[in-house]
PDB file of N, CA and C in Angstrom:
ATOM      1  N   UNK A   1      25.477 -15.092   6.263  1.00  0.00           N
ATOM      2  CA  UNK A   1      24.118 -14.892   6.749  1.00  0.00           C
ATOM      3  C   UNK A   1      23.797 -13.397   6.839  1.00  0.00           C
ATOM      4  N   UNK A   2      24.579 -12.881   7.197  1.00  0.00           N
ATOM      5  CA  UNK A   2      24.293 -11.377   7.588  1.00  0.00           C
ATOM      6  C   UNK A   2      24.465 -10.775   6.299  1.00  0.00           C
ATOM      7  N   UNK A   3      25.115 -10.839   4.922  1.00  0.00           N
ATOM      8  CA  UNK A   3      24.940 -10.729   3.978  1.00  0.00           C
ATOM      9  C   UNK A   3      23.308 -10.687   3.449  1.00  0.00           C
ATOM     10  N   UNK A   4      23.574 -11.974   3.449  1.00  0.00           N
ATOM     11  CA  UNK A   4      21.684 -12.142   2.752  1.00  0.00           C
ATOM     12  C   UNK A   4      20.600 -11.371   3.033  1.00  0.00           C
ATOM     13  N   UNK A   5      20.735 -11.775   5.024  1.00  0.00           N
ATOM     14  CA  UNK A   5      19.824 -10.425   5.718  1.00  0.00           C
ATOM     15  C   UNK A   5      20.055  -9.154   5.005  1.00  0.00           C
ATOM     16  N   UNK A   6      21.223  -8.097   4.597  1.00  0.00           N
ATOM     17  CA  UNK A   6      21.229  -7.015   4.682  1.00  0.00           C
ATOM     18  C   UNK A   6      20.722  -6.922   2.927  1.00  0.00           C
ATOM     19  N   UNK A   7      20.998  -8.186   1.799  1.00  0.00           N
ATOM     20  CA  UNK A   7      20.584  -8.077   0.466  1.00  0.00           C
ATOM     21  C   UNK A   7      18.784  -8.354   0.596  1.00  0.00           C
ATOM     22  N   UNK A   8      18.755  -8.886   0.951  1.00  0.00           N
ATOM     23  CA  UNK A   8      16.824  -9.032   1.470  1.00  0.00           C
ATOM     24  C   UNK A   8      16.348  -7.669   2.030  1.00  0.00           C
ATOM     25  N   UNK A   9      16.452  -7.570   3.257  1.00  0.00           N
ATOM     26  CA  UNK A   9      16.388  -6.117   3.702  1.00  0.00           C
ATOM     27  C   UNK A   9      16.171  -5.050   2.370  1.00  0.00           C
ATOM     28  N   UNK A  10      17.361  -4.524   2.109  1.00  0.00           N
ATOM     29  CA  UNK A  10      17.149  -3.728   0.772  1.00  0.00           C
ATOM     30  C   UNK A  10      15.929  -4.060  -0.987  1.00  0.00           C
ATOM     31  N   UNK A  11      16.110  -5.228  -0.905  1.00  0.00           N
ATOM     32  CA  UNK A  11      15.276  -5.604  -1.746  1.00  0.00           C
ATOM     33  C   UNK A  11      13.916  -5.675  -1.247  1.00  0.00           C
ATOM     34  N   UNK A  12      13.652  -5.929  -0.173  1.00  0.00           N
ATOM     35  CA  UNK A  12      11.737  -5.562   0.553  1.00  0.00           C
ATOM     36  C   UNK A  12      12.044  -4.427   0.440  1.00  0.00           C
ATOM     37  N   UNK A  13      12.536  -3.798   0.970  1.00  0.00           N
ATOM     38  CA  UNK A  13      12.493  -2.549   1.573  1.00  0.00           C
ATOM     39  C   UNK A  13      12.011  -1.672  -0.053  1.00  0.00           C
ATOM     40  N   UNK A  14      12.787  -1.801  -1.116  1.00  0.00           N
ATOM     41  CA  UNK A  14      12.556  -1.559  -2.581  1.00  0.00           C
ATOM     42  C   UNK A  14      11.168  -1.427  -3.333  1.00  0.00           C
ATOM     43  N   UNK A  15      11.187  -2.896  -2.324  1.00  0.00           N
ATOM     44  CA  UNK A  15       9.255  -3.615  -3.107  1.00  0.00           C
ATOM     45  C   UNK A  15       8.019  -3.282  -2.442  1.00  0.00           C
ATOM     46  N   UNK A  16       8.926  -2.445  -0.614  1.00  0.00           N
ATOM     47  CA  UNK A  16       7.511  -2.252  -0.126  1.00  0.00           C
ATOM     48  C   UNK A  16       7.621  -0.428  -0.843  1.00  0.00           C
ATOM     49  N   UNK A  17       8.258   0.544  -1.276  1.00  0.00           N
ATOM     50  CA  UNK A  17       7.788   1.428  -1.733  1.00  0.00           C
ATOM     51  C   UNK A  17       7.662   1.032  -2.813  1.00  0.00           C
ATOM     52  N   UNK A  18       7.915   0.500  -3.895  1.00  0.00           N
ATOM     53  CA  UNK A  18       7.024   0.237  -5.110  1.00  0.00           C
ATOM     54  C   UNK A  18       5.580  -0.202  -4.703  1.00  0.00           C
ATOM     55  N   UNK A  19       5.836  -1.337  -4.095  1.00  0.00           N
ATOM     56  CA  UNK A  19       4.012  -1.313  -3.611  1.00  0.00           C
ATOM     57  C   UNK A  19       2.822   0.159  -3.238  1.00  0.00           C
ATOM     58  N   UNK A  20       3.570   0.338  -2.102  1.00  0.00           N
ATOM     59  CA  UNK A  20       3.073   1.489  -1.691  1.00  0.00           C
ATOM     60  C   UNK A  20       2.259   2.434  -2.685  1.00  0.00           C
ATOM     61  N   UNK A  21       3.713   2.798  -3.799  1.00  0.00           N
ATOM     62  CA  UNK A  21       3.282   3.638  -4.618  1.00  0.00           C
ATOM     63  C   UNK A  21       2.006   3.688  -5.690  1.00  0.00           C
ATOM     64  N   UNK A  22       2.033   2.014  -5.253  1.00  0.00           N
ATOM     65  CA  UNK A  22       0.527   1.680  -6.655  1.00  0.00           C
ATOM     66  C   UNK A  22      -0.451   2.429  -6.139  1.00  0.00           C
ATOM     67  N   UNK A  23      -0.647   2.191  -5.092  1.00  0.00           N
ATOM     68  CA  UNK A  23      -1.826   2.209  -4.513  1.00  0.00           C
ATOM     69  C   UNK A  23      -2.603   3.940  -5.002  1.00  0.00           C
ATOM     70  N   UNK A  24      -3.669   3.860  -4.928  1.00  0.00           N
ATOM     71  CA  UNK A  24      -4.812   4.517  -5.200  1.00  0.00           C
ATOM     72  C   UNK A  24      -4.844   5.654  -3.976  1.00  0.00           C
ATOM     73  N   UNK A  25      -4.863   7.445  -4.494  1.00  0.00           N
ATOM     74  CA  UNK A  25      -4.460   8.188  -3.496  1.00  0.00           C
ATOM     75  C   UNK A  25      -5.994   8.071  -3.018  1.00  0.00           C
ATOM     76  N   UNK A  26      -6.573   8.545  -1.873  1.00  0.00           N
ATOM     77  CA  UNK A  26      -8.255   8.398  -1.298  1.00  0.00           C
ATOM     78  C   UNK A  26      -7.931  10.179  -0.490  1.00  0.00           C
ATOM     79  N   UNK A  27      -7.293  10.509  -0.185  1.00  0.00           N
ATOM     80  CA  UNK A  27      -7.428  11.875   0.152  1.00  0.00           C
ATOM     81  C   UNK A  27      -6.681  13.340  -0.352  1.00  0.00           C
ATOM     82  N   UNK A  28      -6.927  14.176   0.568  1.00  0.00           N
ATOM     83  CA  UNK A  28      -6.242  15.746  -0.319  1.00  0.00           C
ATOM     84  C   UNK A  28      -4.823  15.939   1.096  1.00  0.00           C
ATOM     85  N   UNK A  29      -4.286  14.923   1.160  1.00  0.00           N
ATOM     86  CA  UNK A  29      -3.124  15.263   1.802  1.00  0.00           C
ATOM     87  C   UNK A  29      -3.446  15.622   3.894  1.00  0.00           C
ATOM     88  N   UNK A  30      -2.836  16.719   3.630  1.00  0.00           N
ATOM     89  CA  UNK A  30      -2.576  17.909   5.023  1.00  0.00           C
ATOM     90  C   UNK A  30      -4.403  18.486   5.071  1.00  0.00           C
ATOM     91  N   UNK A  31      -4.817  19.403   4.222  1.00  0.00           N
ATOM     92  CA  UNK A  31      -6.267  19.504   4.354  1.00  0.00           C
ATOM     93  C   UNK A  31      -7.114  18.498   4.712  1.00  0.00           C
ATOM     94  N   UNK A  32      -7.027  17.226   4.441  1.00  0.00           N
ATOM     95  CA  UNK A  32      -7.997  16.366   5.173  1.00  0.00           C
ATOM     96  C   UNK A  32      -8.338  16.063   6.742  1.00  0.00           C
ATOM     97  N   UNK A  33      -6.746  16.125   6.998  1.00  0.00           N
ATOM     98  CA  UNK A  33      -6.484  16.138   8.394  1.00  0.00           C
ATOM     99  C   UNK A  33      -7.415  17.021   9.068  1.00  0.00           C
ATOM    100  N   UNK A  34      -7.357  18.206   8.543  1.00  0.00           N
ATOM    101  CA  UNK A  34      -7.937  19.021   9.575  1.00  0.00           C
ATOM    102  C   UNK A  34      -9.559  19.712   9.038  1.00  0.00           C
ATOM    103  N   UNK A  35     -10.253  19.060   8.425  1.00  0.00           N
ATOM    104  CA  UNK A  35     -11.544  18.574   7.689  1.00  0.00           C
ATOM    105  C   UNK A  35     -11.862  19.781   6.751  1.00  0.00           C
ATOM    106  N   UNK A  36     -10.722  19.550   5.992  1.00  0.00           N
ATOM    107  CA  UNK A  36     -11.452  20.474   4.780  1.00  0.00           C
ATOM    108  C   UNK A  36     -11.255  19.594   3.394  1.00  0.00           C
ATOM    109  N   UNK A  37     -11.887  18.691   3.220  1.00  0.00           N
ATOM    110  CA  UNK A  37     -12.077  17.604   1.916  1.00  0.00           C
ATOM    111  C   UNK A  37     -13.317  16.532   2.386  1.00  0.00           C
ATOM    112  N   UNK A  38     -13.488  16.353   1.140  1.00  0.00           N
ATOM    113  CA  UNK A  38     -15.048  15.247   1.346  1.00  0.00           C
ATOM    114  C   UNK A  38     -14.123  14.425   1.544  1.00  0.00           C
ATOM    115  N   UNK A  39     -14.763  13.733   2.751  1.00  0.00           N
ATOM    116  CA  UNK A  39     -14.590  12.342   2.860  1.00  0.00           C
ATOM    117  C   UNK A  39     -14.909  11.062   1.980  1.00  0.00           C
ATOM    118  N   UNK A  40     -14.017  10.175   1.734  1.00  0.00           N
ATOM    119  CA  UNK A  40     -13.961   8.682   1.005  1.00  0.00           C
ATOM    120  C   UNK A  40     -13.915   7.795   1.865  1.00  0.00           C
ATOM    121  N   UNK A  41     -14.094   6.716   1.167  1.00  0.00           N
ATOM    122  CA  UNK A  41     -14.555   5.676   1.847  1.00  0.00           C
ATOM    123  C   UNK A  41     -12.869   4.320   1.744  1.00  0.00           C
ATOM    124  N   UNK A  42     -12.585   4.304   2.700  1.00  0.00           N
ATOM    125  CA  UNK A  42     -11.208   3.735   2.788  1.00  0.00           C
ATOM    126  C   UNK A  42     -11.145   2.194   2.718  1.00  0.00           C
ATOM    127  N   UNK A  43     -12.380   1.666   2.262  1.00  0.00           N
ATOM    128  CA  UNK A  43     -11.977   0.157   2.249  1.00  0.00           C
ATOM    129  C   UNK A  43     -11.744   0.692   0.416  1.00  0.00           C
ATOM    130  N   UNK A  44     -10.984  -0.850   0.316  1.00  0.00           N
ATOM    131  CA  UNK A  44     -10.704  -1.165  -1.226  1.00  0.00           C
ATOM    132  C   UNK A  44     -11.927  -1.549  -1.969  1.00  0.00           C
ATOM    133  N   UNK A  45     -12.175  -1.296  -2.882  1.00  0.00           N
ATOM    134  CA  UNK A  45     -12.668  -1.260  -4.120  1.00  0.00           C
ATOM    135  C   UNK A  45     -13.082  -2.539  -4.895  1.00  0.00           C
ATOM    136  N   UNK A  46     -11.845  -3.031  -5.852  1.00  0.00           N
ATOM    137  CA  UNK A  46     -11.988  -3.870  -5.926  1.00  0.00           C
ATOM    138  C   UNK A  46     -10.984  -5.255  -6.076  1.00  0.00           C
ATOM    139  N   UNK A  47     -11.005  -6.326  -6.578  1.00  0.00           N
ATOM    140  CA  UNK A  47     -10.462  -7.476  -6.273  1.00  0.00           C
ATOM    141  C   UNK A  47      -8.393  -6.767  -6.525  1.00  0.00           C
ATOM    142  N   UNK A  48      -8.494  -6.287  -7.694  1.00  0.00           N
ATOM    143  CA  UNK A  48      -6.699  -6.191  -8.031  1.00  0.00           C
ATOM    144  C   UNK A  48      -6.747  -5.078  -6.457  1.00  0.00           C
ATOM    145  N   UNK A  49      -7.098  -4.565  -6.224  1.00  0.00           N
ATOM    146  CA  UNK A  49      -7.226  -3.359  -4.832  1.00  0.00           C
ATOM    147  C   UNK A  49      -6.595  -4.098  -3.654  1.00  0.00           C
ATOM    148  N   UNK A  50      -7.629  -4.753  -3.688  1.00  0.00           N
ATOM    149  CA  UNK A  50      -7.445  -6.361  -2.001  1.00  0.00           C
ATOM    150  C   UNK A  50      -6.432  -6.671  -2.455  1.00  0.00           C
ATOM    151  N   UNK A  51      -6.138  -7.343  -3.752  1.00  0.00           N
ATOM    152  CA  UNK A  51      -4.662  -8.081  -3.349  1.00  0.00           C
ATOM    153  C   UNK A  51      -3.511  -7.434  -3.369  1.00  0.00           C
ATOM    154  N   UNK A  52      -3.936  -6.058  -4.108  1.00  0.00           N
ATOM    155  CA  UNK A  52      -2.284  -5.324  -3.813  1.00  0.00           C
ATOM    156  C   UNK A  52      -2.576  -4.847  -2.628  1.00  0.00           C
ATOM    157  N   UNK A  53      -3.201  -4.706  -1.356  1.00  0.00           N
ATOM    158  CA  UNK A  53      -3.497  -4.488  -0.496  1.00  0.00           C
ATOM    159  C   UNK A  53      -2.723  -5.499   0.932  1.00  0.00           C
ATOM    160  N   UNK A  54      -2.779  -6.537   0.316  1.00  0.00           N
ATOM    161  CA  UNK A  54      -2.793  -7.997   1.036  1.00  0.00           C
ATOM    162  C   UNK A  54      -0.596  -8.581   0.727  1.00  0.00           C
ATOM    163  N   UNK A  55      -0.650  -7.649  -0.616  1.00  0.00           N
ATOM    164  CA  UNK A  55       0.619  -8.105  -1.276  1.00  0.00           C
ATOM    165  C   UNK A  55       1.366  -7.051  -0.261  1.00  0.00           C
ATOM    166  N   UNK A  56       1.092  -6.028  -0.341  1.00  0.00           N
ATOM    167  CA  UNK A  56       2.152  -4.789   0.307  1.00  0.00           C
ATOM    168  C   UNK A  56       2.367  -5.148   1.778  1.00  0.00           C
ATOM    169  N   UNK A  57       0.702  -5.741   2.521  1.00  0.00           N
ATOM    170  CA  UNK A  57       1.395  -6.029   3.853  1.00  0.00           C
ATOM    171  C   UNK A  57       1.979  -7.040   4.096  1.00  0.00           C
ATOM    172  N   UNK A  58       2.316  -8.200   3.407  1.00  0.00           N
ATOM    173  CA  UNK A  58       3.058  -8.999   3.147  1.00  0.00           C
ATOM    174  C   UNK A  58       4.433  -8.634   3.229  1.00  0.00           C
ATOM    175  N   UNK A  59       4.933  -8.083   2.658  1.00  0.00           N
ATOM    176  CA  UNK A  59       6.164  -7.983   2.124  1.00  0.00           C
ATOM    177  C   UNK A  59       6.750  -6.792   3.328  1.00  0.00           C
ATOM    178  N   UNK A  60       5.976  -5.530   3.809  1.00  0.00           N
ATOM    179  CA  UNK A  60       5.843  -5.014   4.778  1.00  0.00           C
ATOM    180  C   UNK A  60       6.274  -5.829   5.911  1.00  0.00           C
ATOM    181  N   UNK A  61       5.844  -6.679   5.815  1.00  0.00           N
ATOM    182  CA  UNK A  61       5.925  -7.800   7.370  1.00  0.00           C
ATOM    183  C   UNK A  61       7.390  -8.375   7.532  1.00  0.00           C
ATOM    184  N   UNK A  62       7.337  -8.760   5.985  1.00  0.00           N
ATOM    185  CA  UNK A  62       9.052  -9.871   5.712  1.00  0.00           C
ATOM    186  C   UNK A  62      10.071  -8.740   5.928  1.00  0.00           C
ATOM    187  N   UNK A  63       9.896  -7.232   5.692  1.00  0.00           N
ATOM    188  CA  UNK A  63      10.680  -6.793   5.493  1.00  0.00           C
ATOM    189  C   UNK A  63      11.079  -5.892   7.208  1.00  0.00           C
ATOM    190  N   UNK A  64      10.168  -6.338   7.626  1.00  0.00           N
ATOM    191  CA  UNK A  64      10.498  -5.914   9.399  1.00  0.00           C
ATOM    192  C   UNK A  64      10.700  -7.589  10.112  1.00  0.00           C
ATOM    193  N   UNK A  65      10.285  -8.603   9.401  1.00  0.00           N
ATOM    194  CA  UNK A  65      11.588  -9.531  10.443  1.00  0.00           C
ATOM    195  C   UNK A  65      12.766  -9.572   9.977  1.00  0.00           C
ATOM    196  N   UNK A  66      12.802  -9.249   8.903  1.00  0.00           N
ATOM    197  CA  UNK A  66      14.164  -9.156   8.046  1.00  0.00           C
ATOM    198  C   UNK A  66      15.190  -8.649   8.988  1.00  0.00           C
ATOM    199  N   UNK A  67      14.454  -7.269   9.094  1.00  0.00           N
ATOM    200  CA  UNK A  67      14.966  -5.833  10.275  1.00  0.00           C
ATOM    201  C   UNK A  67      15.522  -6.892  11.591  1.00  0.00           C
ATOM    202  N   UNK A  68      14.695  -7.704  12.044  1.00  0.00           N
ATOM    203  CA  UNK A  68      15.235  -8.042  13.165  1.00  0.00           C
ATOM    204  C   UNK A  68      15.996  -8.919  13.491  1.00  0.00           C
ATOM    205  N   UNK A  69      15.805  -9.810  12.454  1.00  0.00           N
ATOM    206  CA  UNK A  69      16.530 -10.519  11.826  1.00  0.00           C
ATOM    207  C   UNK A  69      18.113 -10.485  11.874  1.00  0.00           C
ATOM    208  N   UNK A  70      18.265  -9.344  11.242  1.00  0.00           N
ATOM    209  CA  UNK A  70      19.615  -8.692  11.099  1.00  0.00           C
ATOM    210  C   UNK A  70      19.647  -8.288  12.347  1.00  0.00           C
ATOM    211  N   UNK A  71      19.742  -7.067  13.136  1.00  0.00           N
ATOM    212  CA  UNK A  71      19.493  -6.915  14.361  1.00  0.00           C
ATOM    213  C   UNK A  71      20.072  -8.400  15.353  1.00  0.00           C
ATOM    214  N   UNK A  72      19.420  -9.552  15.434  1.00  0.00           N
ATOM    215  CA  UNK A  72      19.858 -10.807  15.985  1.00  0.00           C
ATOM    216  C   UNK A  72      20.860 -10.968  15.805  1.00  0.00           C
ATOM    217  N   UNK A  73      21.298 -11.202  14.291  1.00  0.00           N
ATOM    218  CA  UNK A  73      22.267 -11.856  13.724  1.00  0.00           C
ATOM    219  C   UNK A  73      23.538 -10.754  14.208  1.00  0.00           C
ATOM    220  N   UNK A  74      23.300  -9.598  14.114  1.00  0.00           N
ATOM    221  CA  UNK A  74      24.287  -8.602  14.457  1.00  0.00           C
ATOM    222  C   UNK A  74      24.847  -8.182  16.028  1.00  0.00           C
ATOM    223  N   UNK A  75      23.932  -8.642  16.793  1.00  0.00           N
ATOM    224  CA  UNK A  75      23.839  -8.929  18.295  1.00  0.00           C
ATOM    225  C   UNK A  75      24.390  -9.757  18.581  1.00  0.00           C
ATOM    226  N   UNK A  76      24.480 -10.975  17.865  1.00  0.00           N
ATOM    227  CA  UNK A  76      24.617 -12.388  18.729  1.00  0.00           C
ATOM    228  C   UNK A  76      25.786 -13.207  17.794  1.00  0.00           C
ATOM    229  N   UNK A  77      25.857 -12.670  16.703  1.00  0.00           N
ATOM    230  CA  UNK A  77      26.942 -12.912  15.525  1.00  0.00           C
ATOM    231  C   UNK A  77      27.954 -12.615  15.000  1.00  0.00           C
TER     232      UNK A  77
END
């Protein structure tokens, strides 16, 4: 069990920065922060947008019960 947890774990963990990385940059970094860039508009765009949007927090999610998951299993196992 604690196997699987820790091969899952690594494999989200993989897919949530590949996800991540698709995504569409919307600002100029460190300068935005402190208001020197035009502002964008932070909802998504369009339909492939939403679902890689919807896909990343997905997997985001699996990959923090995963976390605790293991955590349990390593506590109590």
């Amino acid at each position: 069990m604690k196997l699987v947890l820790q091969i899952l774990l690594a494999v989200l963990g993989l897919l949530t920065i590949m996800l991540v990385l698709l995504h569409k940059g919307r600002g100029g970094g460190l300068s935005d922060m402190f208001g020197g860039g035009v502002s964008s508009s932070a909802s998504a765009s369009g339909v492939a947008e939403r679902n890689l949007n919807r896909l990343t927090v997905t997997i985001a999610v699996a990959w923090g019960l995963s976390a605790v998951g293991l955590g349990i299993v390593e506590k109590f196992l």
